[in-house]
Structure formats: structure tokens, C-alpha cells
Protein backbone atom coordinates (compact mmCIF):
# COMPACT_ATOMS: atom_id res chain seq x y z
CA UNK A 1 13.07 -14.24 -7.48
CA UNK A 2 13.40 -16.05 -4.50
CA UNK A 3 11.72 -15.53 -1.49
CA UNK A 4 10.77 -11.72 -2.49
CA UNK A 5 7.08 -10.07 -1.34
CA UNK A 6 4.82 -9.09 -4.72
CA UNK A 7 2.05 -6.82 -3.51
CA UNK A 8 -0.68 -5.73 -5.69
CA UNK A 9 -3.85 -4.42 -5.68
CA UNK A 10 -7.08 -5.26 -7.42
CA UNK A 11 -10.03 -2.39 -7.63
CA UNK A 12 -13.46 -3.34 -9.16
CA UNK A 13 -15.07 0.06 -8.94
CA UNK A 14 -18.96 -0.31 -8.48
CA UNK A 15 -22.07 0.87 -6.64
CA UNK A 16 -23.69 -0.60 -3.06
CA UNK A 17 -27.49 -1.20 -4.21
CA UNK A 18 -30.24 -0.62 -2.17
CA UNK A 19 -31.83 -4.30 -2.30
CA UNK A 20 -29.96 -7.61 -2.58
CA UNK A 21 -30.73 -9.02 -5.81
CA UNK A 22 -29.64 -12.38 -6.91
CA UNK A 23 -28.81 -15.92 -5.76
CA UNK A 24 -25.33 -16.59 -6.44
CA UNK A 25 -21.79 -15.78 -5.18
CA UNK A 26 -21.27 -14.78 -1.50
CA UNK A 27 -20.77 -12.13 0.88
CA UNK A 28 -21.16 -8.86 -0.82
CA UNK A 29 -22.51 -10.17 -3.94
CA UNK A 30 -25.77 -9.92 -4.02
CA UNK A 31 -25.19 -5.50 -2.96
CA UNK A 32 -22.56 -5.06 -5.21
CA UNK A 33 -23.43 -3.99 -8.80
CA UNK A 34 -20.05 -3.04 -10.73
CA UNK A 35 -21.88 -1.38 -13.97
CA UNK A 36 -25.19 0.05 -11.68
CA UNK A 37 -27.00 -2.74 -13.34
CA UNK A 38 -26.67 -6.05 -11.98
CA UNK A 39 -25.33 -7.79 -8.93
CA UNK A 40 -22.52 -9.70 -9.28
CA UNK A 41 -24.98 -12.30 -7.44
CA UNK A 42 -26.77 -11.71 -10.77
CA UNK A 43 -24.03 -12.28 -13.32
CA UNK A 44 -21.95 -15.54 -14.61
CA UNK A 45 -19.46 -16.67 -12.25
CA UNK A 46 -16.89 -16.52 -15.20
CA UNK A 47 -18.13 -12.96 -15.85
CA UNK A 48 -17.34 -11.70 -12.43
CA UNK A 49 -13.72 -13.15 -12.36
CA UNK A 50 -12.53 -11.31 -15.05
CA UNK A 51 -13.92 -7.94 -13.51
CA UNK A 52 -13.83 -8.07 -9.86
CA UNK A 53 -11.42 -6.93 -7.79
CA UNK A 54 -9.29 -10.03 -7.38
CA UNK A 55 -9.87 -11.44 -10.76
CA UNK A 56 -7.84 -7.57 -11.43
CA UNK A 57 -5.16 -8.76 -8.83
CA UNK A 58 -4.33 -11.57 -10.43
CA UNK A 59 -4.00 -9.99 -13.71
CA UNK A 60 -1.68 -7.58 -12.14
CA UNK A 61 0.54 -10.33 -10.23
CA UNK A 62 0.63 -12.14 -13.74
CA UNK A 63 1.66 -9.26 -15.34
CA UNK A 64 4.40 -8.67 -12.44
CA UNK A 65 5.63 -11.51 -12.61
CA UNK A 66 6.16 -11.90 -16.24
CA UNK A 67 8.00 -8.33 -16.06
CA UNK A 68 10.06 -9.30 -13.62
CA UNK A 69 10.73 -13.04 -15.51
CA UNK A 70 11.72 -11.60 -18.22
CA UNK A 71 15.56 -10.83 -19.09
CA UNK A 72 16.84 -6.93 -19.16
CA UNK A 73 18.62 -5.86 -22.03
């Protein structure tokens, strides 16, 4: 592993709501409701990391990256 290119890609599938709703986060966050529900302007902070769409692509490069750590039998 040196000097190689990891791509992945994080999804956080969700609905655009008609109204903003909430007060926290940036961007999108107060349109973007991943359960229909809530904004993720509306939800904890350490809520929306482990759903969104990067919080995802990190899981994914972890996992990667642990696959590709460990030695082949």
C-alpha cells in the first residue's frame, strides 16, 4: 500500500422536503430528511454521522483498508 488511489462511495438514501426545518448542520441539512421524518438539521450531530453519506464512506474506506491490511492465505 503505497501510494495506491482507494475510491469509495457513500449513499445516504433520503427524501428533499418541501420546507427547511431545523437549525443545525449546513448546506443541505435542513431539506434533507433520510427516514421522511426529520431533517438531518433536526437530528444529533452524532446521529447523522453514522448515517449520512460520508459517515457510509468512511465505513467503507475502513473496511477497505482493513481488507486490504490484512495478510492472504
Amino acid at each position: 500500500m503505497g501510494g495506491e488511489t482507494i475510491i469509495v462511495t457513500g449513499e445516504c438514501p433520503g427524501v428533499i422536503l418541501k420546507e427547511a426545518r431545523g437549525t443545525e448542520g449546513f448546506g443541505y441539512d435542513p431539506i434533507f430528511s433520510p427516514d421522511g421524518e426529520s431533517s438531518f438539521a433536526e437530528i444529533p450531530l452524532s446521529k447523522k454521522n453514522e448515517i449520512s453519506h460520508r459517515g457510509n464512506a468512511v465505513k467503507l474506506l475502513k473496511e477497505e483498508l482493513k481488507a486490504r491490511l490484512e495478510p492472504t492465505t
